[in-house]
Protein backbone atom coordinates (compact mmCIF):
# COMPACT_ATOMS: atom_id res chain seq x y z
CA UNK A 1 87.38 -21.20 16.08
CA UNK A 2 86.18 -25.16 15.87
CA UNK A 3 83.53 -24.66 18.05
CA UNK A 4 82.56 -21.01 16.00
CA UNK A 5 82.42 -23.17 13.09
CA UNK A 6 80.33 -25.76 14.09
CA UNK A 7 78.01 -23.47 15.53
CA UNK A 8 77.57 -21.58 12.15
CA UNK A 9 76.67 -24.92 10.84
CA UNK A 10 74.31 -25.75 13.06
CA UNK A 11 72.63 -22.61 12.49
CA UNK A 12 72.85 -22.81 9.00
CA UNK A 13 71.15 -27.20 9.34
CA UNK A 14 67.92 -24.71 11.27
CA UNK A 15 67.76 -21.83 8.44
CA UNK A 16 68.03 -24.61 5.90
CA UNK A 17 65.52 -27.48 7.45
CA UNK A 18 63.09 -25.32 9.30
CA UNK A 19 62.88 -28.03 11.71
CA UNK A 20 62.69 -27.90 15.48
CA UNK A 21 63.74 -31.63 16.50
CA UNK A 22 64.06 -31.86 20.26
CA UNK A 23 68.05 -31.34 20.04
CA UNK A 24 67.35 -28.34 17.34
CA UNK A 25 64.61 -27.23 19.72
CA UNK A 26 67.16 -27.18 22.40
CA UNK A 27 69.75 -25.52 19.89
CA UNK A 28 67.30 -22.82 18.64
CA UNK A 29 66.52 -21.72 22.00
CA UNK A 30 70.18 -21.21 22.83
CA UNK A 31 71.65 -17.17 23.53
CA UNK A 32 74.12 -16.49 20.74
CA UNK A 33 74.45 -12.56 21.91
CA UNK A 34 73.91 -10.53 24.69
CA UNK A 35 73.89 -6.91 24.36
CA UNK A 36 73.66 -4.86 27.73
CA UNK A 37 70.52 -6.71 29.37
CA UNK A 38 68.71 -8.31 26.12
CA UNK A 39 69.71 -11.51 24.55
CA UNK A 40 70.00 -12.74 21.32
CA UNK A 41 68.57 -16.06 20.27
CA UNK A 42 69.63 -19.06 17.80
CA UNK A 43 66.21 -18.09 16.51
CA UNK A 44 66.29 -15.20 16.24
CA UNK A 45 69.36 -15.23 14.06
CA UNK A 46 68.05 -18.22 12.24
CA UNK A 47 65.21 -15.93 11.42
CA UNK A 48 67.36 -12.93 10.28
CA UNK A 49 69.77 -15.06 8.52
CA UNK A 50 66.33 -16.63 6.07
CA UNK A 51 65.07 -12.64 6.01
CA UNK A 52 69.23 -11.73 4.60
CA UNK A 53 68.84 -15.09 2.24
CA UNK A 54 65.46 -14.52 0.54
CA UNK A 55 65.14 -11.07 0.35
CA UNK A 56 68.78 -10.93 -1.46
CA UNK A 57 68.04 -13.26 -3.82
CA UNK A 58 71.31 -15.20 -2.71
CA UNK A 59 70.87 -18.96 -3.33
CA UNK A 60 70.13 -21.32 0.17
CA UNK A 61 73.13 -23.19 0.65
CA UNK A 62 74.91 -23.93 3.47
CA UNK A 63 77.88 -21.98 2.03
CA UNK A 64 75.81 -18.95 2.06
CA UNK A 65 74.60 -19.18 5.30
CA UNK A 66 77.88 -19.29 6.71
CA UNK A 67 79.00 -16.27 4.71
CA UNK A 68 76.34 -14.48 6.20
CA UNK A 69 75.93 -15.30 9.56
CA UNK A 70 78.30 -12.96 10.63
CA UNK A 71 77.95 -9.75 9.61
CA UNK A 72 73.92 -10.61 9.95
CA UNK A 73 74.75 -11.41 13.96
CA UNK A 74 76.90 -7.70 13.91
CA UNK A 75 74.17 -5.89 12.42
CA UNK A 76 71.56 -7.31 15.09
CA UNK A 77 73.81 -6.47 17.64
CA UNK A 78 73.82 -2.85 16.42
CA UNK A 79 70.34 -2.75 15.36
CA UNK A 80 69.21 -3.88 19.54
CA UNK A 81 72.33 -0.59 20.53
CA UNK A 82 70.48 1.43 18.58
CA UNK A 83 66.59 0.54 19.62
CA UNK A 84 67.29 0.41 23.27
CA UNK A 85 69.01 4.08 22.87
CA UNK A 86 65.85 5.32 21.33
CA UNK A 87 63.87 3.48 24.09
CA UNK A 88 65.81 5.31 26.37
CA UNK A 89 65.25 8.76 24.86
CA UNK A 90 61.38 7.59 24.57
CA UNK A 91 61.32 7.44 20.69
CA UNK A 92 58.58 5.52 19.52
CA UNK A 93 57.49 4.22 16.05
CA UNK A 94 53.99 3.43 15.04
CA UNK A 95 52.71 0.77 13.53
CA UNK A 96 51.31 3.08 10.55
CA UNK A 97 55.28 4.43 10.50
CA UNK A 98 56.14 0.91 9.50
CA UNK A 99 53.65 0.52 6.94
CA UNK A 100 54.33 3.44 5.39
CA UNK A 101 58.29 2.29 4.94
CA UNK A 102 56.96 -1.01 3.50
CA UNK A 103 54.74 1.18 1.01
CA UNK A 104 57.88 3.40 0.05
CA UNK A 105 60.85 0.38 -0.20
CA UNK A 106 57.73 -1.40 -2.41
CA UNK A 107 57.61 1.55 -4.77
CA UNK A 108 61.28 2.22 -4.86
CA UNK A 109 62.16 -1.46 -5.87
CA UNK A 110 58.85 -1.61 -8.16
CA UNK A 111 57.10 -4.20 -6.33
CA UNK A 112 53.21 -4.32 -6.55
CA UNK A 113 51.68 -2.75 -3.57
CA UNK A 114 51.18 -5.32 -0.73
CA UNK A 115 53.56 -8.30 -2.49
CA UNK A 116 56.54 -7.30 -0.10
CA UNK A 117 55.15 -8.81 2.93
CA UNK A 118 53.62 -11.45 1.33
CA UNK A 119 55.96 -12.76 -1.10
CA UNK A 120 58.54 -13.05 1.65
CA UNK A 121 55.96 -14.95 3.71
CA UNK A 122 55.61 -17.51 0.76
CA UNK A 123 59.14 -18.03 1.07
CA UNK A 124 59.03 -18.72 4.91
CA UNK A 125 60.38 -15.21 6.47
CA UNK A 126 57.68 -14.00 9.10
CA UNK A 127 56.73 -10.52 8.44
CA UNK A 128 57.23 -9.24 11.66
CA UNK A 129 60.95 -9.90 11.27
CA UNK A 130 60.99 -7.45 8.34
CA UNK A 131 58.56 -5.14 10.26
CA UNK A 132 61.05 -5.18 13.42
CA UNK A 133 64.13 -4.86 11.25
CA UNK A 134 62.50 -1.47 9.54
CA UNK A 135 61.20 -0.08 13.06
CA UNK A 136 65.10 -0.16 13.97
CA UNK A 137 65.85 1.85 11.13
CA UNK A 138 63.56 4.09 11.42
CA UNK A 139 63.69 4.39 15.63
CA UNK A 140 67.81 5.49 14.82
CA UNK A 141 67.00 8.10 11.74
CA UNK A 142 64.46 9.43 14.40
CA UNK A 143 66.83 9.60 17.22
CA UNK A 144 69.82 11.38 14.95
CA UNK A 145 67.09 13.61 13.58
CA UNK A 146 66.57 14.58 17.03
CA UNK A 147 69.96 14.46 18.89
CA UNK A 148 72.15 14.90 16.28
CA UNK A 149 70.40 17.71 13.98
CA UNK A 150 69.57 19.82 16.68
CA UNK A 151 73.94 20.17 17.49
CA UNK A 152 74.25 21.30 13.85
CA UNK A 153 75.04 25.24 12.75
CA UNK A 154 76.30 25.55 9.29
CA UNK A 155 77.98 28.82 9.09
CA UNK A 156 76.85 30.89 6.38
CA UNK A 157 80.77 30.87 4.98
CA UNK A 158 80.76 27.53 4.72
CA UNK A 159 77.32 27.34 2.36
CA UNK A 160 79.33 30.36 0.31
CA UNK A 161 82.26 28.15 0.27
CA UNK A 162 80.52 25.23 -0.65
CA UNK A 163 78.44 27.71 -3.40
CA UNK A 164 81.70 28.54 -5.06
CA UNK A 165 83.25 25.10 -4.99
CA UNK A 166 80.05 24.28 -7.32
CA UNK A 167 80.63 27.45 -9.46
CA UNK A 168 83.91 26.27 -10.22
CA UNK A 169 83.08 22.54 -11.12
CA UNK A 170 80.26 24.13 -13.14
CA UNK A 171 79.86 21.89 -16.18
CA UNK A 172 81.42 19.08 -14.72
CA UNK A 173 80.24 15.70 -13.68
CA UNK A 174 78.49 14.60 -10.66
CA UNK A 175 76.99 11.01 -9.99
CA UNK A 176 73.91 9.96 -7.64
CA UNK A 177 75.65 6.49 -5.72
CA UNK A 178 74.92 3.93 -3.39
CA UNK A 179 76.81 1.83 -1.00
CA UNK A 180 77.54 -1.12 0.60
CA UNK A 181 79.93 -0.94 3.55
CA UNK A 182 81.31 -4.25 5.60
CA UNK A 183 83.83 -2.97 8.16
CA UNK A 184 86.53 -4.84 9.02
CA UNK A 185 87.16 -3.79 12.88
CA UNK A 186 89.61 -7.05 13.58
CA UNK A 187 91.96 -9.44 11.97
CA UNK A 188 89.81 -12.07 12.48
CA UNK A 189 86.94 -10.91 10.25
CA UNK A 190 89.15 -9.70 7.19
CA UNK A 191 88.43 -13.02 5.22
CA UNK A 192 84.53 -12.94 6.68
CA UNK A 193 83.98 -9.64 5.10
CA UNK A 194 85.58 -10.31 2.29
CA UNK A 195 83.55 -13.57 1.37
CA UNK A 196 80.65 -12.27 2.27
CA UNK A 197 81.10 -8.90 -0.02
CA UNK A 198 82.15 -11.50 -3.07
CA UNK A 199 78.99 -13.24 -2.62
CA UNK A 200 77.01 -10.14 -2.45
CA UNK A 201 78.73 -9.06 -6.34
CA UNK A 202 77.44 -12.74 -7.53
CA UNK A 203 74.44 -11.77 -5.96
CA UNK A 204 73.72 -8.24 -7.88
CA UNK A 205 75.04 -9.85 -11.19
CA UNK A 206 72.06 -12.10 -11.10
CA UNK A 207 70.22 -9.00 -10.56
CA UNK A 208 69.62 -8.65 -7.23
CA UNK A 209 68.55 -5.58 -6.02
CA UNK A 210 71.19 -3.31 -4.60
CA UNK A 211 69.09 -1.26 -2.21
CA UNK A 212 68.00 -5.00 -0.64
CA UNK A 213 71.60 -6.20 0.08
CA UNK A 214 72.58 -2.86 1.74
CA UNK A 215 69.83 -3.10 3.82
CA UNK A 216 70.26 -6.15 4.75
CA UNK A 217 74.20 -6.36 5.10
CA UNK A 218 75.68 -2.77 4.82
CA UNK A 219 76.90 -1.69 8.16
CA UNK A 220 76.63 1.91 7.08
CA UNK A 221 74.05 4.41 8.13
CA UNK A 222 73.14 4.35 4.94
CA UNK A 223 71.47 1.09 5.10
CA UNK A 224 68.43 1.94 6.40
CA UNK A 225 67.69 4.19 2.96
CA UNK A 226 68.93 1.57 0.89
CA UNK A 227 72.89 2.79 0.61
CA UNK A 228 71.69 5.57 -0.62
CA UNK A 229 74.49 8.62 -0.80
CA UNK A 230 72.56 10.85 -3.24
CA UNK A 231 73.99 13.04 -5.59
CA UNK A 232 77.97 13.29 -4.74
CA UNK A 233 81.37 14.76 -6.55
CA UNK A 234 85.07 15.21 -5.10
CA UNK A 235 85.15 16.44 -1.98
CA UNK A 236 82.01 15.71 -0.64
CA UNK A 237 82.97 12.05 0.27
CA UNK A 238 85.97 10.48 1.42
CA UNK A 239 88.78 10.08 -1.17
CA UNK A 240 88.64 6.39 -1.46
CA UNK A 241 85.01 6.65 -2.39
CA UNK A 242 85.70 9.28 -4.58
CA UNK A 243 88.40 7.30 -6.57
CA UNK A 244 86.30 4.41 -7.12
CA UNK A 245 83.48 6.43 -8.43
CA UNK A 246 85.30 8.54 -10.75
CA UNK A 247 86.56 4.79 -12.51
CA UNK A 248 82.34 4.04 -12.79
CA UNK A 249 80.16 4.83 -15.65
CA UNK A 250 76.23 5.43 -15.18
CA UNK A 251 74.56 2.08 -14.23
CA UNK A 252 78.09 0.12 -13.05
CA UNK A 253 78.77 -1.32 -10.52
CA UNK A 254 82.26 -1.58 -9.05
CA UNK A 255 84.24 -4.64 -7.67
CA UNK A 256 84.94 -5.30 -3.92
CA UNK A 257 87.02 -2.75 -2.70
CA UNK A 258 89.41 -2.83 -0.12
CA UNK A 259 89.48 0.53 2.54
CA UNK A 260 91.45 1.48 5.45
CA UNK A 261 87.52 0.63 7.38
CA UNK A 262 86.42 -2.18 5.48
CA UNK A 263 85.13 -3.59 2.24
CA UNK A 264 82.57 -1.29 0.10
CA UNK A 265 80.67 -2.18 -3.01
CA UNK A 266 79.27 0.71 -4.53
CA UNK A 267 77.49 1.89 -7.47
CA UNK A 268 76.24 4.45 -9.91
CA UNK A 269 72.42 4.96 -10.35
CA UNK A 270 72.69 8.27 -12.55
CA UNK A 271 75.07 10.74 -13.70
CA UNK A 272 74.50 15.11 -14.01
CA UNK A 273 76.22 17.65 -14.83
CA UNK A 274 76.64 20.07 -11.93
CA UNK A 275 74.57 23.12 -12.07
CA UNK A 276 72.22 21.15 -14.23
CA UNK A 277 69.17 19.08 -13.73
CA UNK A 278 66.48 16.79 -15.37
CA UNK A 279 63.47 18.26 -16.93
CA UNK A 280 61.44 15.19 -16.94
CA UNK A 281 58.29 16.54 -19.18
CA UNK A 282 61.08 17.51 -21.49
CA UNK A 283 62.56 13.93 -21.41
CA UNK A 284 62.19 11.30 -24.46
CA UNK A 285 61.98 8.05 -23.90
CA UNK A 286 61.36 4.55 -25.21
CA UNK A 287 59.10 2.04 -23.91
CA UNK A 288 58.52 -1.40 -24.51
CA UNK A 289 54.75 -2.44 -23.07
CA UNK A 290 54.31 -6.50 -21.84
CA UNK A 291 50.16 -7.06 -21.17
CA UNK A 292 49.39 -10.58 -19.46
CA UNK A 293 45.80 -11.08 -20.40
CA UNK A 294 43.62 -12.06 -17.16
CA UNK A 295 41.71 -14.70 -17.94
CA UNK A 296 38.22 -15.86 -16.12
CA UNK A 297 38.50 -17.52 -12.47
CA UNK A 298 41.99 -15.95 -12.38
CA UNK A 299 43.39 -15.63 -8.69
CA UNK A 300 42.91 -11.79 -6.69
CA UNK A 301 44.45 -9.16 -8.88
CA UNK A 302 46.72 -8.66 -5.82
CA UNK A 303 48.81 -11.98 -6.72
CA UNK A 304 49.01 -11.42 -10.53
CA UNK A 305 50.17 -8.05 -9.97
CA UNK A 306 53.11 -10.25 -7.33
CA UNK A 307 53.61 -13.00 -10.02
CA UNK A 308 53.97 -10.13 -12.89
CA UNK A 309 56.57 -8.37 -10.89
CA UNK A 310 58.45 -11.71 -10.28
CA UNK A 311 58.33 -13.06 -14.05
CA UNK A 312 59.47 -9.43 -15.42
CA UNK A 313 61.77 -8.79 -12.72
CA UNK A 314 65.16 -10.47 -14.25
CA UNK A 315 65.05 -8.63 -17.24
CA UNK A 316 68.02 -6.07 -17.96
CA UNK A 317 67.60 -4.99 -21.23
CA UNK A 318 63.87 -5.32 -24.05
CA UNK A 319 65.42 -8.05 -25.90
CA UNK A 320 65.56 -9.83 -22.78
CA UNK A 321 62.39 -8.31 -21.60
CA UNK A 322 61.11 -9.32 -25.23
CA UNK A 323 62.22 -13.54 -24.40
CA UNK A 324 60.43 -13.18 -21.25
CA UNK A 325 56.90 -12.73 -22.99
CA UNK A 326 57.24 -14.60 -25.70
CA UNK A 327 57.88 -17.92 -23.30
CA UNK A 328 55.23 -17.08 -20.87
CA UNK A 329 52.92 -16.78 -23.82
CA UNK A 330 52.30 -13.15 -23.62
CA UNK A 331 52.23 -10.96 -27.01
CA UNK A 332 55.68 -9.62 -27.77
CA UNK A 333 56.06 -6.43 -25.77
CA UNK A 334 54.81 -3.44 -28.23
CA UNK A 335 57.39 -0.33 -28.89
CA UNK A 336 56.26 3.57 -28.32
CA UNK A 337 59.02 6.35 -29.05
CA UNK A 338 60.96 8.06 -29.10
CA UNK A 339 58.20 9.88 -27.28
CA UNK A 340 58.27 12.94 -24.89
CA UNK A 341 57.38 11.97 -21.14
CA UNK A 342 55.30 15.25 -21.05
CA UNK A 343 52.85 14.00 -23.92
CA UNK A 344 52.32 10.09 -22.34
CA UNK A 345 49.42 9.21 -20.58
CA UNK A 346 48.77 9.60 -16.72
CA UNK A 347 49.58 6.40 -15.34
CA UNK A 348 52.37 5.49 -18.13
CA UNK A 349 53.63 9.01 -16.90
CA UNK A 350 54.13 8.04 -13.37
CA UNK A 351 55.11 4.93 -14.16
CA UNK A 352 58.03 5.80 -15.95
CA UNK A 353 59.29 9.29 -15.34
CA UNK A 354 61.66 8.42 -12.76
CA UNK A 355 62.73 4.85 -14.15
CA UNK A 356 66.31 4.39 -15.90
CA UNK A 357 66.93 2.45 -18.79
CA UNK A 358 66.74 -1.58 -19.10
CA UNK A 359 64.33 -1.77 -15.96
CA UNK A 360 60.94 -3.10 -15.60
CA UNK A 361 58.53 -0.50 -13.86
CA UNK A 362 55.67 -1.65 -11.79
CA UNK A 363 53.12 -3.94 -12.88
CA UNK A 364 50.07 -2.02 -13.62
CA UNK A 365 46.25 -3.16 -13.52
CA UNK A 366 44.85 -1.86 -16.58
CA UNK A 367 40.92 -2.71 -18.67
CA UNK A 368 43.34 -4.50 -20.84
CA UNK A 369 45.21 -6.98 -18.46
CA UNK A 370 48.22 -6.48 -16.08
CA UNK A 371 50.66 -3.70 -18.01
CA UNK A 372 54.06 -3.81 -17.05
CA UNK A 373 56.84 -1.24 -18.91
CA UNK A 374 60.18 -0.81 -19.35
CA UNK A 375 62.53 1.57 -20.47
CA UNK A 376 64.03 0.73 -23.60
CA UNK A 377 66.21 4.27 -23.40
CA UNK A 378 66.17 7.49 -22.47
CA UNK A 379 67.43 10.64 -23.65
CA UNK A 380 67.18 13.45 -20.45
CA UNK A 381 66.68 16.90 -21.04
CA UNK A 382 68.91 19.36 -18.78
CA UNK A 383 67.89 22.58 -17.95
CA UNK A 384 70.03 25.00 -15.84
CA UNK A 385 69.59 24.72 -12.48
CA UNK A 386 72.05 25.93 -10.12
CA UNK A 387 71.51 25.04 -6.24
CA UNK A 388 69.90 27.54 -4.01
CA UNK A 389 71.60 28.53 -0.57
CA UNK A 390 68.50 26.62 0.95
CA UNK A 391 69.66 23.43 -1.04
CA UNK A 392 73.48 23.35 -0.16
CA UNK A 393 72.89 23.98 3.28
CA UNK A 394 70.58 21.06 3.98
CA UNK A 395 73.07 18.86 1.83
CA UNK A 396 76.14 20.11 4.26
CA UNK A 397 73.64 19.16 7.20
CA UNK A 398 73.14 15.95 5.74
CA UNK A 399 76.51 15.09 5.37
CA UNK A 400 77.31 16.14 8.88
CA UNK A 401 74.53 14.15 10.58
CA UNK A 402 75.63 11.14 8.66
CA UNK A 403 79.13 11.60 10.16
CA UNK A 404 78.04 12.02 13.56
CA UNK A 405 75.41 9.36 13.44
CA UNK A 406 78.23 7.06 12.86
CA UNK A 407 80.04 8.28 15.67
CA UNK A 408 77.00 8.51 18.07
CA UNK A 409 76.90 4.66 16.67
CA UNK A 410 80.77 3.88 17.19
CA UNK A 411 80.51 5.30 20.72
CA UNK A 412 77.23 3.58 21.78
CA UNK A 413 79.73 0.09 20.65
CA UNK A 414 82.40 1.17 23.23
CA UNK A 415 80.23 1.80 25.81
CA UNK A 416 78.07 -1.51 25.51
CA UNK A 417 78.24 -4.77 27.46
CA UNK A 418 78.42 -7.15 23.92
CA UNK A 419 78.81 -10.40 24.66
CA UNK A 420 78.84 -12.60 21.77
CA UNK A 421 78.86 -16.48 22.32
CA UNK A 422 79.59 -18.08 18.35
């Protein structure tokens, strides 16, 4: 455990320093993992660990580093199981694959186009690292998709069974949820996890992105899409998941939760009622409207677009979003609404239709300056719209393939040489 510990902190002197002295050199160099035939480096994980650090918005300390040097190192470890299994079944992703994930995670967290990349470069993380860590993800969802998928047959009883369960819970509530998973597999990494999912809750209440710690931490297949569970009610995830949903309201968070597995942190993006859903045209909504005037021999529009996401960012509510322009000398963010998304213009349109309330949307380049809005709130309009056979049976396949890709997962860790040397 000594020598563990001191190893951590030697890591966490590189990550911290970003120096390669001739004894760091010698440290950096050294194999912390092997799994099967490919080895794991100090720099590697030094690498990872700044990539975890950064992109979670957790602060740089050694403390921090420690935390997450663990489950970081566990998640490599299963990231290299699962790329050399889809090297083995000859699954390859293309460099245009990757970009396109970069493109998607930037427009799900509402980051200018092209400011992923670069603002984690400005903050020292080399963009391969995030390229390789999003060609593993996608390498395994290609490799279930075409192992697992092809092994499923949904009977059609079980979509009628599955029809009628949503007949009778007609009118009720359903919630669209995320998750965080840490498993706890030993003893010896109860107090890890649980450190580690504490400092991930400070983390999102100083509004860290939840889809960017799962990714980064969340030992769930569910990481690679951000945590994302999609629209769930009782009986369509375990019963420990469903009894700490069914405490959360829309937009909470719940604590760190002890399972029979592991730790979870998870969270509600959006509530429904079943048989119900959103007619967005029909929607009303209130915006609040920040413009940041460009003014002559102003850097590329590219990096305004990056800094307006990163000064607008923190704000979880318009009074807050309000403070935020007045100190960076901006007009006080204008009101529209209660308007009707269907009557708003184009880009406001797209801009908005999908966000929730007391979040910034993208940063827009507009003939007027850089145009960023927010939500202010949002009253959804809910038509009737009960799920097609087509519907619940892909959602039943889903649910299976996620089950048996953690298997498939589980059983590629039995079968492995892992030999890890922290």
């Amino acid at each position: 455990m000594f020598s563990r510990f001191v190893s951590v902190c030697a890591l966490a002197s590189v990550v911290s320093l970003g120096m390669l002295a001739p004894a760091k050199a010698q440290l950096i160099d050294r194999v912390v993992a092997v799994v099967n035939d490919e080895a794991i480096s100090y720099r590697d994980l030094a690498a990872r660990v700044r990539l975890a650090i950064v992109s979670s918005n957790l602060p740089n300390t050694a403390e921090a580093q420690n935390r997450v040097v663990p489950q970081v190192l566990r998640k490599m470890v299963d990231e290299r199981l699962q790329q050399q299994e889809a090297d083995r079944l000859k699954i390859s992703v293309s460099s245009a694959d990757i970009d396109n994930a970069v493109a998607m995670i930037e427009q799900q967290n509402h980051i200018p186009a092209g400011a992923l990349l670069a603002g984690l470069g400005a903050q020292g993380v080399d963009p391969a690292r995030v390229r390789d860590q999003i060609k593993a993800d996608l390498s395994w969802l290609r490799l279930t998709s075409r192992v697992i998928a092809p092994q499923i047959r949904i009977g059609d009883e079980e979509v009628k069974d599955r029809l009628q369960s949503l007949a009778d819970r007609q009118g009720q509530q359903e919630v669209r949820a995320a998750e965080i998973f840490l498993p706890v597999d030993t003893p010896e990494q109860e107090a890890e996890a649980r450190q580690l999912g504490e400092k991930l809750l400070e983390g999102l209440q100083n509004g860290t992105s939840f889809s960017n710690l799962a990714r980064q931490f969340s030992r769930s297949p569910t990481s690679a899409n951000g945590g994302m569970l999609g629209w769930v009610s009782p009986g369509m995830v375990d019963d420990e998941i469903s009894a700490i949903l069914a405490k959360l309201q829309n937009g909470q968070t719940s604590d760190l939760v002890r399972t029979a597995n592991g730790f979870y942190i998870v969270t509600v993006l959006d509530t429904r009622i079943v048989g119900q859903s959103v007619n967005v045209e029909d929607s009303t909504v209130t915006i609040a409207t920040m413009r940041l005037p460009v003014p002559p021999g102003a850097p590329p529009k590219r990096e305004l677009l990056e800094r307006a996401y990163l000064l607008t960012r923190p704000a979880h509510s318009c009074a807050e979003f309000d403070a935020i322009a007045t100190k960076a000398g901006a007009p006080v963010p204008g009101r529209q609404g209660p308007i009707r998304i269907g009557e708003l213009a184009s880009d406001m349109k797209a801009a908005i239709a999908q966000l929730p309330p007391n979040q910034t949307g993208t940063p827009m380049d507009t003939s007027q300056g850089i145009l960023v809005p927010m939500v202010c709130s949002r009253q959804d309009a809910l038509v009737a719209s009960p799920p097609t056979t087509e519907q619940v049976r892909r959602q039943i396949e889903n649910e299976r393939q996620d089950m048996l890709s953690r298997r498939y997962l589980r059983d590629l860790r039995r079968a492995a040489f892992i030999d890890v040397r922290m």
